[in-house]
C-alpha atoms as a PDB file:
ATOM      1  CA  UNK A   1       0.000   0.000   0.000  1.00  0.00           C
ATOM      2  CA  UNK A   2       1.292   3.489  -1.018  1.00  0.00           C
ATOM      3  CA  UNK A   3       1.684   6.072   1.395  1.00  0.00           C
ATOM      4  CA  UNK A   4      -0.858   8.835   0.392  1.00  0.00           C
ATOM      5  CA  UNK A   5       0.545  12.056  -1.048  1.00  0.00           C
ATOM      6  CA  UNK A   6       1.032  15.106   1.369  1.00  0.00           C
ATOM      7  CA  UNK A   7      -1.755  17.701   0.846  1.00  0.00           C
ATOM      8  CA  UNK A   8      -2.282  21.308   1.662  1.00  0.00           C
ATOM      9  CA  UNK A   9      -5.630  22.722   2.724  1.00  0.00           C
ATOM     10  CA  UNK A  10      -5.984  26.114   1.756  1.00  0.00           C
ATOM     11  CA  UNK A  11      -8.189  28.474   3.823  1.00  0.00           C
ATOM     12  CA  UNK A  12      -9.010  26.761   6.043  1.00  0.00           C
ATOM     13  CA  UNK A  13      -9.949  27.533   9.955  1.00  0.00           C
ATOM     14  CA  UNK A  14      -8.715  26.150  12.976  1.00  0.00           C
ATOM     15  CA  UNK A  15      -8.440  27.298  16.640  1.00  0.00           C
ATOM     16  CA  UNK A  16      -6.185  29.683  17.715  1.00  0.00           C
ATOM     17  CA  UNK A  17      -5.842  31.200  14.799  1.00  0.00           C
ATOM     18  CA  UNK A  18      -7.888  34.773  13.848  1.00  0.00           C
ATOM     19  CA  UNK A  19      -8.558  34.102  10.068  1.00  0.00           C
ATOM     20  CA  UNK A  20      -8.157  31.853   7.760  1.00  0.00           C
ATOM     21  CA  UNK A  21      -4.993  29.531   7.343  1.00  0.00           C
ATOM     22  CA  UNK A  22      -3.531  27.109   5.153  1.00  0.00           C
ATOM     23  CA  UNK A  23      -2.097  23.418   6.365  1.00  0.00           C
ATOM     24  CA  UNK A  24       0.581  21.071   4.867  1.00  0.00           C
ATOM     25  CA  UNK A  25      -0.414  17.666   6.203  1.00  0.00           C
ATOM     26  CA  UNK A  26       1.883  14.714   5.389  1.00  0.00           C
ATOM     27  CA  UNK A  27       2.818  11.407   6.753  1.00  0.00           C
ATOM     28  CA  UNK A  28      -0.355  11.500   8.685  1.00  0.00           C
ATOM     29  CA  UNK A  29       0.756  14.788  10.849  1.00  0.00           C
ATOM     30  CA  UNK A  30      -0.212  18.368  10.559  1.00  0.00           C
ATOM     31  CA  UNK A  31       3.541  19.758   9.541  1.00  0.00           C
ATOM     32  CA  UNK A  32       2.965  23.607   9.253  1.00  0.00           C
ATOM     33  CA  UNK A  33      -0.009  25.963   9.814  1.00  0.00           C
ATOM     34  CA  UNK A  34       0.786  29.817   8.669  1.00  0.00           C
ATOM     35  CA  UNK A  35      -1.442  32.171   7.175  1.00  0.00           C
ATOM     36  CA  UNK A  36      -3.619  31.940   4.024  1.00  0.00           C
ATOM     37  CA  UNK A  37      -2.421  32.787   0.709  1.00  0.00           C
ATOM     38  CA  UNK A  38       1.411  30.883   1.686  1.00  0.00           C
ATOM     39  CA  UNK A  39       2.590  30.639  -1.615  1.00  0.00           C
ATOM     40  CA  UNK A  40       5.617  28.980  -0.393  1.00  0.00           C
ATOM     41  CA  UNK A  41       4.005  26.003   1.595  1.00  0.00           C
ATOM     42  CA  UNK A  42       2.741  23.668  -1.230  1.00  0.00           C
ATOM     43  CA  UNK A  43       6.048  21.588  -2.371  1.00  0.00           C
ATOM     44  CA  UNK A  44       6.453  19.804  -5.780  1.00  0.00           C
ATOM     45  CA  UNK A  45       4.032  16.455  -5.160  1.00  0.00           C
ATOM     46  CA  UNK A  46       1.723  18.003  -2.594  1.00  0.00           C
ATOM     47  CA  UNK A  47      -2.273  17.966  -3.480  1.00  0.00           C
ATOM     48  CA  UNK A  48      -3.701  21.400  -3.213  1.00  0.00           C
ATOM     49  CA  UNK A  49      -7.173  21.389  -1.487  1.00  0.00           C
ATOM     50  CA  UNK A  50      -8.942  25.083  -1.354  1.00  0.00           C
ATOM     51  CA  UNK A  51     -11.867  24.576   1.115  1.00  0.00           C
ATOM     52  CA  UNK A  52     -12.773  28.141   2.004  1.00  0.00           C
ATOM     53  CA  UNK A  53     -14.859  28.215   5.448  1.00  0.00           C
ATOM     54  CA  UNK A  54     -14.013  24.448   6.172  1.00  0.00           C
ATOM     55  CA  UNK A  55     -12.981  24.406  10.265  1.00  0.00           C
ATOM     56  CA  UNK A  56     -10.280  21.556  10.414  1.00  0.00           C
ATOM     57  CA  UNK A  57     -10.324  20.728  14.833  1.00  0.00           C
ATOM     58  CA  UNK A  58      -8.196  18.535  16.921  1.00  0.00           C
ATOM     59  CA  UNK A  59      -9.146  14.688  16.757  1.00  0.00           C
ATOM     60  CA  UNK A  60     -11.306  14.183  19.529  1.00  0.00           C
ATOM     61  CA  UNK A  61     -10.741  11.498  22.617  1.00  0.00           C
ATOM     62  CA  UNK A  62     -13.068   9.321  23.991  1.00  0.00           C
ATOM     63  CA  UNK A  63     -11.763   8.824  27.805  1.00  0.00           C
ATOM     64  CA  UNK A  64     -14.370   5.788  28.560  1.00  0.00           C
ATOM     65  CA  UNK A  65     -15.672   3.217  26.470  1.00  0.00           C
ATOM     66  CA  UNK A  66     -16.218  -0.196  26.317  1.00  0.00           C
ATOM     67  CA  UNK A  67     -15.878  -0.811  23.278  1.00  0.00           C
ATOM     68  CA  UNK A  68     -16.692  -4.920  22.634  1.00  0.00           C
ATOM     69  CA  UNK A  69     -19.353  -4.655  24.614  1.00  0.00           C
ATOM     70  CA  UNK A  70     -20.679  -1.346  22.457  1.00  0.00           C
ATOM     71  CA  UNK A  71     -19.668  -2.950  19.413  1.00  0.00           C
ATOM     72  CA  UNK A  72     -22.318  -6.391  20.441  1.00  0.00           C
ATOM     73  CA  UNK A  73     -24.573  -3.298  21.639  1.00  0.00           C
ATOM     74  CA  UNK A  74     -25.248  -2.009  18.273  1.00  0.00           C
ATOM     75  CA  UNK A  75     -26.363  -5.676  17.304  1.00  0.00           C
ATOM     76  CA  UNK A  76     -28.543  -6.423  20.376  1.00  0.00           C
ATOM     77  CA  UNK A  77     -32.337  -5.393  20.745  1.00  0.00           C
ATOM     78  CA  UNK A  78     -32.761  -2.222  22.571  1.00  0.00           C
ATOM     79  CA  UNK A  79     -34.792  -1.927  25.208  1.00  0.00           C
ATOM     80  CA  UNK A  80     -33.729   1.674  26.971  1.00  0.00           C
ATOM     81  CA  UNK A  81     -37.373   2.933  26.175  1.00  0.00           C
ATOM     82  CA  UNK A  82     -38.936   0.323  28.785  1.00  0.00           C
ATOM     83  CA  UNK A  83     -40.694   2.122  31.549  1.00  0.00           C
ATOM     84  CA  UNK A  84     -40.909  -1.194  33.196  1.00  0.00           C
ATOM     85  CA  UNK A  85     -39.819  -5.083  33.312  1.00  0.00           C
ATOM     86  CA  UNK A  86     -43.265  -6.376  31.079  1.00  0.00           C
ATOM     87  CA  UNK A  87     -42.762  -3.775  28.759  1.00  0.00           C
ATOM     88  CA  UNK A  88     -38.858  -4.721  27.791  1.00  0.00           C
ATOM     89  CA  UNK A  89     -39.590  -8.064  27.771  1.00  0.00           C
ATOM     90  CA  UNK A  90     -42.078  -7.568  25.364  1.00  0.00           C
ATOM     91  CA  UNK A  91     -39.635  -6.033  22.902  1.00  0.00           C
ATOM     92  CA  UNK A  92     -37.480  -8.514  23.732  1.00  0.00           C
ATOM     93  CA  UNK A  93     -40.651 -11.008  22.192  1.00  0.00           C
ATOM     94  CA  UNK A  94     -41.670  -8.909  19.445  1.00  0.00           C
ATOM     95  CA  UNK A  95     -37.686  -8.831  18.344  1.00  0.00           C
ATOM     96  CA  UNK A  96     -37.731 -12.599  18.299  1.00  0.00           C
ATOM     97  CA  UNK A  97     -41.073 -13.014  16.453  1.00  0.00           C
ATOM     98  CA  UNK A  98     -38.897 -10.913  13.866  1.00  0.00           C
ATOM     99  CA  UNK A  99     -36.591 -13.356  13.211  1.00  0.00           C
ATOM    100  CA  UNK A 100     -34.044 -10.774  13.212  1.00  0.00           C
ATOM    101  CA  UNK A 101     -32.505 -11.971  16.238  1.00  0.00           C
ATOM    102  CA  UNK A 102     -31.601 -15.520  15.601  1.00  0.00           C
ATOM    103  CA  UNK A 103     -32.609 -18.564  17.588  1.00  0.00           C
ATOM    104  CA  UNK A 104     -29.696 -19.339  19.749  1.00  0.00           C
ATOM    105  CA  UNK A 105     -29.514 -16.975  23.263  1.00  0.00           C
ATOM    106  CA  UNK A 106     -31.574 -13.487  22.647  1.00  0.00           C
ATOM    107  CA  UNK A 107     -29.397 -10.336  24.391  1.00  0.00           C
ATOM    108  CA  UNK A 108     -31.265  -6.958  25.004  1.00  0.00           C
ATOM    109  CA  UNK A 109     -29.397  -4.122  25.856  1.00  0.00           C
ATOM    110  CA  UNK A 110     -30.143  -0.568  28.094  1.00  0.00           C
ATOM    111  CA  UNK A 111     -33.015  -1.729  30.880  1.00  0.00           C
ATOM    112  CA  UNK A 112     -33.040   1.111  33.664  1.00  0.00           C
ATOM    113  CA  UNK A 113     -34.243  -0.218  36.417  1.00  0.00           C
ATOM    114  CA  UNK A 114     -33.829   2.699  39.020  1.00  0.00           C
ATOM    115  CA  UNK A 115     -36.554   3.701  37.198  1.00  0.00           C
ATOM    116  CA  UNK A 116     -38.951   1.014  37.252  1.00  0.00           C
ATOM    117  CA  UNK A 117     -41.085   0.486  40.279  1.00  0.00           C
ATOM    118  CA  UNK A 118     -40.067  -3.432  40.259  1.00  0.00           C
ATOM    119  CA  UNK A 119     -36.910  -4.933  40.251  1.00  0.00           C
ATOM    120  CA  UNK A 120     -36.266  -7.020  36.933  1.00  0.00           C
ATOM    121  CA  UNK A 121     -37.410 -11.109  37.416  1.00  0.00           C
ATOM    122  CA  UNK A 122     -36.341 -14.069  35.155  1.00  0.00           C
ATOM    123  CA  UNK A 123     -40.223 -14.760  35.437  1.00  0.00           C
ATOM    124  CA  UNK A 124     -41.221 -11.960  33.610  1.00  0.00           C
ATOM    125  CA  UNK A 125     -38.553 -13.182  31.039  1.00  0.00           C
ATOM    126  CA  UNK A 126     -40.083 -16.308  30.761  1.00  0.00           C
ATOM    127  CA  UNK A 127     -43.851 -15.557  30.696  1.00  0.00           C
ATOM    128  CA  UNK A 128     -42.448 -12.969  27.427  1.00  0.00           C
ATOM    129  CA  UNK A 129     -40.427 -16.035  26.071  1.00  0.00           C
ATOM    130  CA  UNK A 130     -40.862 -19.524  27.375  1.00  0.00           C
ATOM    131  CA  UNK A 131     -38.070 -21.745  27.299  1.00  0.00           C
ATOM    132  CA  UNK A 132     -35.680 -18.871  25.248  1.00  0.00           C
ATOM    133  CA  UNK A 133     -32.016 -17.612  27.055  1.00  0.00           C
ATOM    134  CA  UNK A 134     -32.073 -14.158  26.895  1.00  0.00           C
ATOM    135  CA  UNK A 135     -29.713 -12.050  28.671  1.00  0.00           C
ATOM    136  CA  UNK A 136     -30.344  -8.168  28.888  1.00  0.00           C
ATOM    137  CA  UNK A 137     -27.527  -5.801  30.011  1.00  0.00           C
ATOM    138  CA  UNK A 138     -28.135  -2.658  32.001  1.00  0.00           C
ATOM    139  CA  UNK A 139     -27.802   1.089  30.639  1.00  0.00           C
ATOM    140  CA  UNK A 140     -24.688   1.264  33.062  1.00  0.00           C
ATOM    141  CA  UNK A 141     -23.387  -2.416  32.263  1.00  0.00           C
ATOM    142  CA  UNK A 142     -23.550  -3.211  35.964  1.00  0.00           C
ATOM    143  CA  UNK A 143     -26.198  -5.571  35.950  1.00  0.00           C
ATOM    144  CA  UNK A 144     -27.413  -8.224  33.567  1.00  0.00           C
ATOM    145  CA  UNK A 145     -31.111  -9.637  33.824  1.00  0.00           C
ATOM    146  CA  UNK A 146     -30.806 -13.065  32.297  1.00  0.00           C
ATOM    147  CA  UNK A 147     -34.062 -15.935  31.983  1.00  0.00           C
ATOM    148  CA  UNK A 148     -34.244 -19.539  34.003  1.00  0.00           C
ATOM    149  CA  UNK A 149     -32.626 -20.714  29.943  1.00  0.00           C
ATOM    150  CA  UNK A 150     -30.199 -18.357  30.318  1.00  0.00           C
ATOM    151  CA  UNK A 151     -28.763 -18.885  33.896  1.00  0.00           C
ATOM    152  CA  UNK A 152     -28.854 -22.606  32.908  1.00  0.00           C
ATOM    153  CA  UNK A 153     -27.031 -22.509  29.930  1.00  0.00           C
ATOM    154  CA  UNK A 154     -24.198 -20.950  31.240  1.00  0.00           C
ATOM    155  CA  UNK A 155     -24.145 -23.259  34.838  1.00  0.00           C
ATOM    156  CA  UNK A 156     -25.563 -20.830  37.128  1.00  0.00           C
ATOM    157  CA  UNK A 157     -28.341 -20.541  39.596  1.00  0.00           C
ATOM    158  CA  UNK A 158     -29.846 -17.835  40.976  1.00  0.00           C
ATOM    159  CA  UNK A 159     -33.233 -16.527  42.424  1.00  0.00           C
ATOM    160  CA  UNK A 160     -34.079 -13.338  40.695  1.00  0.00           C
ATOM    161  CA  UNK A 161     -32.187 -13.804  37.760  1.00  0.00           C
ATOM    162  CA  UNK A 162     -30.825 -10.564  38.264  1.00  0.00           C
ATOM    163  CA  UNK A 163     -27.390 -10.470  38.224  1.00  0.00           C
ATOM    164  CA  UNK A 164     -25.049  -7.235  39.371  1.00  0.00           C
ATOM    165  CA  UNK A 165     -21.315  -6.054  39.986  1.00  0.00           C
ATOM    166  CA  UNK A 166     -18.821  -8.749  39.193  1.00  0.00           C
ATOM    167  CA  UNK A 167     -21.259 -11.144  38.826  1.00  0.00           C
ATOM    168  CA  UNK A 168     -22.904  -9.589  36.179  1.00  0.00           C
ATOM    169  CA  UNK A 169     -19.054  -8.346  34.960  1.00  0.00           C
ATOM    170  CA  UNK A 170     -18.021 -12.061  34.483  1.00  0.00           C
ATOM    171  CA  UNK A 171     -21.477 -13.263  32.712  1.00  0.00           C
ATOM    172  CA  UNK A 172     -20.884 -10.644  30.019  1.00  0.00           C
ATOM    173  CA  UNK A 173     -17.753 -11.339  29.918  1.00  0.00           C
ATOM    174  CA  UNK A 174     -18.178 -15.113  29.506  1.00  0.00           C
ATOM    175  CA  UNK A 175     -20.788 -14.113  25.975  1.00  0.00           C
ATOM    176  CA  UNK A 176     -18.481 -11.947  24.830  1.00  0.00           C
ATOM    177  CA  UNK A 177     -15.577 -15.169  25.390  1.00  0.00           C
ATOM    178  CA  UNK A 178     -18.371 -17.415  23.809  1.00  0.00           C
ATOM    179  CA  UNK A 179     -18.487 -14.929  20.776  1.00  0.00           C
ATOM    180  CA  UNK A 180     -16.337 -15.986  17.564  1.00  0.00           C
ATOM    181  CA  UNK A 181     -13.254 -13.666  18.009  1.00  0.00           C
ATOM    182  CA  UNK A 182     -13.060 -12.801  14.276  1.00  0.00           C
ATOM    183  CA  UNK A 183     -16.662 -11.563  14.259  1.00  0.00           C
ATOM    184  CA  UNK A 184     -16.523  -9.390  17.477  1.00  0.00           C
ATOM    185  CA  UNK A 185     -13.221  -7.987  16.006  1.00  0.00           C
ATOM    186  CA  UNK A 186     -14.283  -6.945  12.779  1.00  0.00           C
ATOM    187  CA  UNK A 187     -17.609  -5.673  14.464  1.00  0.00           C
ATOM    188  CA  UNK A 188     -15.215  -3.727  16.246  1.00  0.00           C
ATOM    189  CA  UNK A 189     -13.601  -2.694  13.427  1.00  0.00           C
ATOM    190  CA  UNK A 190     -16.943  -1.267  11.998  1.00  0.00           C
ATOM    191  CA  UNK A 191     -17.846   0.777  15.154  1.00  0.00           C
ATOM    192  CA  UNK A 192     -14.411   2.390  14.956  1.00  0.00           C
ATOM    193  CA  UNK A 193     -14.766   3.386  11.558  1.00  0.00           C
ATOM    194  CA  UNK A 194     -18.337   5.160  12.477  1.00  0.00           C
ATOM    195  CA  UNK A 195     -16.688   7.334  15.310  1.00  0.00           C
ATOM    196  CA  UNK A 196     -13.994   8.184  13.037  1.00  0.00           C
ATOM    197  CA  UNK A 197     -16.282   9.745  10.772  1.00  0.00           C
ATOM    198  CA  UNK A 198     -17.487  11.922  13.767  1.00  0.00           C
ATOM    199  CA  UNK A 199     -13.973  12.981  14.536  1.00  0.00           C
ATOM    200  CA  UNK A 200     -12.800  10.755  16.952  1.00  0.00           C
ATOM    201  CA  UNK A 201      -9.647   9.734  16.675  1.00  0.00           C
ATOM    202  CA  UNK A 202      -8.431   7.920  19.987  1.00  0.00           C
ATOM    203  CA  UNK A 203     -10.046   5.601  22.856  1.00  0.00           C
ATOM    204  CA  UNK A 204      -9.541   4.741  26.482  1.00  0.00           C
ATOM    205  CA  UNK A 205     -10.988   1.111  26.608  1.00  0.00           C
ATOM    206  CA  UNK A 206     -12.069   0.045  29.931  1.00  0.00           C
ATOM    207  CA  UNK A 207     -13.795  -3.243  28.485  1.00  0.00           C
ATOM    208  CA  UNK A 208     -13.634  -6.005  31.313  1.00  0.00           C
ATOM    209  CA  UNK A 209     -11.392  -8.260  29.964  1.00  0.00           C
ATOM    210  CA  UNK A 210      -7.622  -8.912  29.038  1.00  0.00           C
ATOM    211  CA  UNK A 211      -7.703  -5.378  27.271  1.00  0.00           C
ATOM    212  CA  UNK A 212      -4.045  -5.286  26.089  1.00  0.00           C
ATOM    213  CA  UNK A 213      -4.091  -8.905  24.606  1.00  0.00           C
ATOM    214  CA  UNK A 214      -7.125  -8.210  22.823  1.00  0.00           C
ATOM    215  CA  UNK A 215      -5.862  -4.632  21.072  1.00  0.00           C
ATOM    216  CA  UNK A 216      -2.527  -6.479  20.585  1.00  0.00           C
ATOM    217  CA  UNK A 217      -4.313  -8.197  18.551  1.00  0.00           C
ATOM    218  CA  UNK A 218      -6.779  -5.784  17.087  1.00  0.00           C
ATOM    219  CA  UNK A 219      -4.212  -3.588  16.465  1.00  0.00           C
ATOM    220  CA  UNK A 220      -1.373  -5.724  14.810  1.00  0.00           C
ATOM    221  CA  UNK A 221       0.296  -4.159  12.203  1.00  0.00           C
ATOM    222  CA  UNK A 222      -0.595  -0.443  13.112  1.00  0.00           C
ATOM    223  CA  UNK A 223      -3.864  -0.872  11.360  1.00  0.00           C
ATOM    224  CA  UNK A 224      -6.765  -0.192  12.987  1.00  0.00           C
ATOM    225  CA  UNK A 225      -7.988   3.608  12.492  1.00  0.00           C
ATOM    226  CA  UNK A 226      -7.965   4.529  16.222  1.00  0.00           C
ATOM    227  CA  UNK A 227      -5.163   5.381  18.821  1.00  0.00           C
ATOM    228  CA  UNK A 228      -6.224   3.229  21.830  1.00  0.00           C
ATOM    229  CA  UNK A 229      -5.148   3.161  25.652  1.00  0.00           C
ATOM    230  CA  UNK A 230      -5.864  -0.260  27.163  1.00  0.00           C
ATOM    231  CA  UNK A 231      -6.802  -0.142  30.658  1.00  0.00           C
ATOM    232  CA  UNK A 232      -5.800  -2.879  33.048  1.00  0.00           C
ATOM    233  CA  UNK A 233      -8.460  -4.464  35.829  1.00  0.00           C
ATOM    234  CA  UNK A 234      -7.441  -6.081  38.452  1.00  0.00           C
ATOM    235  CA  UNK A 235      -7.873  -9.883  37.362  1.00  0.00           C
ATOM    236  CA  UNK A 236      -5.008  -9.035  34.816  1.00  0.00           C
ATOM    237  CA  UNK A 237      -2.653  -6.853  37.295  1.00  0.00           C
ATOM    238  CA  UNK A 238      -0.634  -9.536  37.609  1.00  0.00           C
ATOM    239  CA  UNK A 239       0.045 -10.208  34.132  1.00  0.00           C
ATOM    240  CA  UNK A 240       1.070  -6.564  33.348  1.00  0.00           C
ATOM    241  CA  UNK A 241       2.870  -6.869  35.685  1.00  0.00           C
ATOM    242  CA  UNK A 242       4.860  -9.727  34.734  1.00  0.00           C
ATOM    243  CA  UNK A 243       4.952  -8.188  31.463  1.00  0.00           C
ATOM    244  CA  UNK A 244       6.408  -4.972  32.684  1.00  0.00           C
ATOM    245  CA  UNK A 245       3.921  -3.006  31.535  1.00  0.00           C
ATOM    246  CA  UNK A 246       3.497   0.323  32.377  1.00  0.00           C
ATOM    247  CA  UNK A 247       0.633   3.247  31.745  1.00  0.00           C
ATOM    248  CA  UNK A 248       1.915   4.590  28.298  1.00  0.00           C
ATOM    249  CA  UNK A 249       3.946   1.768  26.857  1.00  0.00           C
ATOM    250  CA  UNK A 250       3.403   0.797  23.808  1.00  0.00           C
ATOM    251  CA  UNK A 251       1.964  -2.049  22.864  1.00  0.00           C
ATOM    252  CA  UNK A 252       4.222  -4.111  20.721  1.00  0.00           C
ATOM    253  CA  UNK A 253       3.407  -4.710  16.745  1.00  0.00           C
ATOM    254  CA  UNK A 254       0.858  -2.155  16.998  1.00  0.00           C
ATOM    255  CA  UNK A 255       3.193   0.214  15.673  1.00  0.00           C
ATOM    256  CA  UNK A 256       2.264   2.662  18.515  1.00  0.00           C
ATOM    257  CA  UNK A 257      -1.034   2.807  18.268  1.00  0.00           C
ATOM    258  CA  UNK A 258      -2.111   1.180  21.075  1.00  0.00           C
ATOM    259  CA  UNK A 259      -0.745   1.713  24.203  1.00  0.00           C
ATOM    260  CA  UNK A 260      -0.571   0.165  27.929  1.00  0.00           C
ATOM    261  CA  UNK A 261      -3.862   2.478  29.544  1.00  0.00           C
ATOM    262  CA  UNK A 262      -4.544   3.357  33.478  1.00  0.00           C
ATOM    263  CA  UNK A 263      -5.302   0.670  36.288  1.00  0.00           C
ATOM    264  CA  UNK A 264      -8.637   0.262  36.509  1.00  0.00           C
ATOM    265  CA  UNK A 265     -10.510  -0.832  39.998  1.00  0.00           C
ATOM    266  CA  UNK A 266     -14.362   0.023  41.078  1.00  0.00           C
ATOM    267  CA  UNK A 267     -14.731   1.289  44.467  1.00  0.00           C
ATOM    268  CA  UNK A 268     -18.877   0.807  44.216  1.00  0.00           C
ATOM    269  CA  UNK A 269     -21.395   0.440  41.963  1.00  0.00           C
ATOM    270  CA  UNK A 270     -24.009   2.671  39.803  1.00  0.00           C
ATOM    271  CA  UNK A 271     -26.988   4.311  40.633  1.00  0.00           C
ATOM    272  CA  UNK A 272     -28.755   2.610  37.872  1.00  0.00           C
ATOM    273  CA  UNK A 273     -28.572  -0.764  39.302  1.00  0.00           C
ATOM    274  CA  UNK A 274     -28.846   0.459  42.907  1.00  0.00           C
ATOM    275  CA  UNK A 275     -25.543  -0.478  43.769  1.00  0.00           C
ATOM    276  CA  UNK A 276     -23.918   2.839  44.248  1.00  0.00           C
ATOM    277  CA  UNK A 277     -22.677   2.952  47.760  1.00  0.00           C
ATOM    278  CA  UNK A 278     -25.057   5.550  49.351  1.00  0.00           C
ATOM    279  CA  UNK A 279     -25.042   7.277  53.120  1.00  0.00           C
ATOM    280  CA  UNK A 280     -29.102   6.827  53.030  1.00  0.00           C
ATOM    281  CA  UNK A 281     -30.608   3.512  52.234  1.00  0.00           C
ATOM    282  CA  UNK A 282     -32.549   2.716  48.510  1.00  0.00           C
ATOM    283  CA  UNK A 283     -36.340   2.517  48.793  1.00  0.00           C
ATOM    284  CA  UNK A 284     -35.632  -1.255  48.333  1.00  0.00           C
ATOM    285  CA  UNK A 285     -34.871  -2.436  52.046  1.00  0.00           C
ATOM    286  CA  UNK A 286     -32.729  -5.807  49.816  1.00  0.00           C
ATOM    287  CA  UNK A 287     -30.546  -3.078  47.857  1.00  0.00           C
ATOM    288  CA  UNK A 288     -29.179  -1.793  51.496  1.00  0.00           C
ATOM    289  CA  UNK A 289     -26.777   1.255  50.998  1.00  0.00           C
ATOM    290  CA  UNK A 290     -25.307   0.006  47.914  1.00  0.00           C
ATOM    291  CA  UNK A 291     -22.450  -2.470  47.138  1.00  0.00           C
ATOM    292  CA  UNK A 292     -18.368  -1.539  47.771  1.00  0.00           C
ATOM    293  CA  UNK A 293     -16.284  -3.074  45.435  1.00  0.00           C
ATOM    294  CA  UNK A 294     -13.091  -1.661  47.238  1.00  0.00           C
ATOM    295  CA  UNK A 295     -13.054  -2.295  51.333  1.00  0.00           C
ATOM    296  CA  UNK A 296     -12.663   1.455  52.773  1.00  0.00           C
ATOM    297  CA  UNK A 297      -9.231   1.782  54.309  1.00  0.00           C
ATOM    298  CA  UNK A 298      -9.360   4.252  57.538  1.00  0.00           C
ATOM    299  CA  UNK A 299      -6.675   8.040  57.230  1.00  0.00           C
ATOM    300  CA  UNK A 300      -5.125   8.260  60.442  1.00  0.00           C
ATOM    301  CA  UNK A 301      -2.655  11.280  61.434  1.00  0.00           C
END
C-alpha cells in the first residue's frame, strides 16, 4: 500500500488562529499551519485542497468506552425505552417473532431499572419467552437480567435472575468469550470506523477483559484507524505486571497505536442498578446502601 501524497488545505480555519490559514499535512501529521495565501508552503508532489470556510479541529478522545461490549450493543435489541420489566420483555418477544434476532440466546441491551417500580425477574422473562435464554444488560453495564434458559445454559443458579457487579461483569464477559473472536473484532472494526467519521480519533478502553491482549491483537500491524489506551483491571494486574507493563507503553506490533492504559478498579457500583454505595438507604430495604467493590481503608494522622 502506497503512502498517500502530502496535501495542503488552503483556507481553512482552525483554533487559535484569527482568520483563515492554510495546512501542509503529510505522513499522517499536521507539519505547518501559517497564514492563508502561503505561496511557499505547497512543495512539488503536494495535493492542493482550497476549502474556504471548512474548520479543520483537533481529533477528539473518547476517555471511557467499552468498546466490545458497544460494538455487540449495536447488534442487540434495545430496550432503553422500557418504563418497566413487562414492557422490555415484550420487545425482547416482538424482536424474536422478527426473526431478526436468531434462535440461539436473545441479548437486550439498556433496561433502567432505578426507574422502574419493580426490580427485573427471570419470570417476567419467561412468561415474554418460554423456554428462550435471553440475557439483557443494564444502561450502566452493571447488571445483567438473564431468563431460568439463560442462567442454565451458562451453569448458574440464581433466584431473581438478576445479576449485578462482578457477577454480572463475568457473565458478560463469559458471551463476549463465547463470541467468535473474528466476528466481534471486525464488528469492532466497523464501530471504529463510524466514530472516526465523527472525529474521533483515539479511545480509552475500559472493556472487562484482558484489554491489552485483545488490542494487541486488534491492532497488529498499526492498522486499525484509532489510537487506543488499554486499561488494566485487576484480574489481569498480575500479568502486566509480569509483562512490565506500564501506563503509556506501547503495545508491541501495533506500531504505537495502542498503548498500555490506566489501572482500573471500582470502588462501588451505579446508581442505575442500585448499587452505588449511598449514606441513606434505597427505597428497596434488599438493595441496602449500595455495594463496595473496594473495602474502605481508615486516614489516620
Amino acid at each position: 500500500m502506497t503512502a498517500p501524497r502530502p496535501v495542503v488545505l488552503r483556507a481553512v480555519r482552525t483554533s487559535g488562529a484569527p482568520g483563515p490559514v492554510d495546512v501542509r499535512v503529510a505522513g499522517g501529521l499536521v507539519r505547518a499551519v501559517v497564514p492563508a495565501g502561503d505561496p511557499d508552503l505547497a512543495r512539488p508532489g503536494d495535493d492542493e485542497l482550497h476549502v474556504p470556510g471548512a474548520h479543520l479541529l483537533p481529533g477528539m478522545v473518547d476517555g471511557h468506552v467499552h468498546w466490545t461490549q458497544w460494538a455487540q450493543a449495536r447488534r442487540r435489541v434495545d430496550v432503553a425505552a422500557a418504563a418497566g420489566q413487562e414492557e422490555a420483555a415484550a420487545l425482547l418477544a416482538a424482536a424474536r417473532r422478527t426473526g431478526s434476532t436468531g434462535d440461539g440466546l436473545l441479548v437486550g441491551q439498556g433496561f433502567r431499572a432505578a426507574l422502574w417500580a419493580t426490580a427485573p425477574h427471570k419470570a417476567v422473562l419467561e412468561r415474554a419467552l418460554p423456554g428462550v435464554p435471553v440475557l439483557v444488560v443494564s444502561d450502566d453495564l452493571h447488571a445483567a437480567w438473564l431468563s431460568p434458559a439463560a442462567l442454565a445454559s451458562l451453569g448458574r443458579e440464581h433466584p431473581t435472575g438478576l445479576l449485578r457487579e462482578a457477577e454480572a461483569l463475568a457473565v458478560v464477559a463469559e458471551l463476549a468469550d463465547g463470541a467468535d473472536r473474528d466476528v466481534v473484532d471486525g464488528w469492532a472494526r466497523e464501530a471504529a470506523a463510524e466514530v472516526a467519521a465523527r472525529g474521533v480519533t483515539g479511545i480509552l478502553d475500559f472493556e472487562y477483559a484482558d484489554t491489552v491482549a485483545v488490542w494487541a491483537r486488534r491492532g497488529a500491524g498499526g492498522g486499525f484507524p484509532l489510537r487506543v489506551r488499554a486499561a488494566v483491571w485487576e484480574p489481569w494486574l498480575d500479568r502486566a505486571v509480569a509483562q512490565r507493563l506500564r501506563t503509556g507503553t506501547v503495545v508491541a506490533g501495533t506500531g504505537g497505536t495502542v498503548v498500555t492504559g490506566p489501572f482500573k478498579i471500582m470502588a462501588d457500583g451505579s446508581l442505575n442498578s442500585r448499587t452505588a454505595a449511598c449514606h441513606h438507604a434505597y427505597p428497596d430495604p434488599a438493595d441496602g446502601h449500595g455495594a463496595l467493590s473496594a473495602p474502605p481503608r481508615s486516614c489516620t494522622g
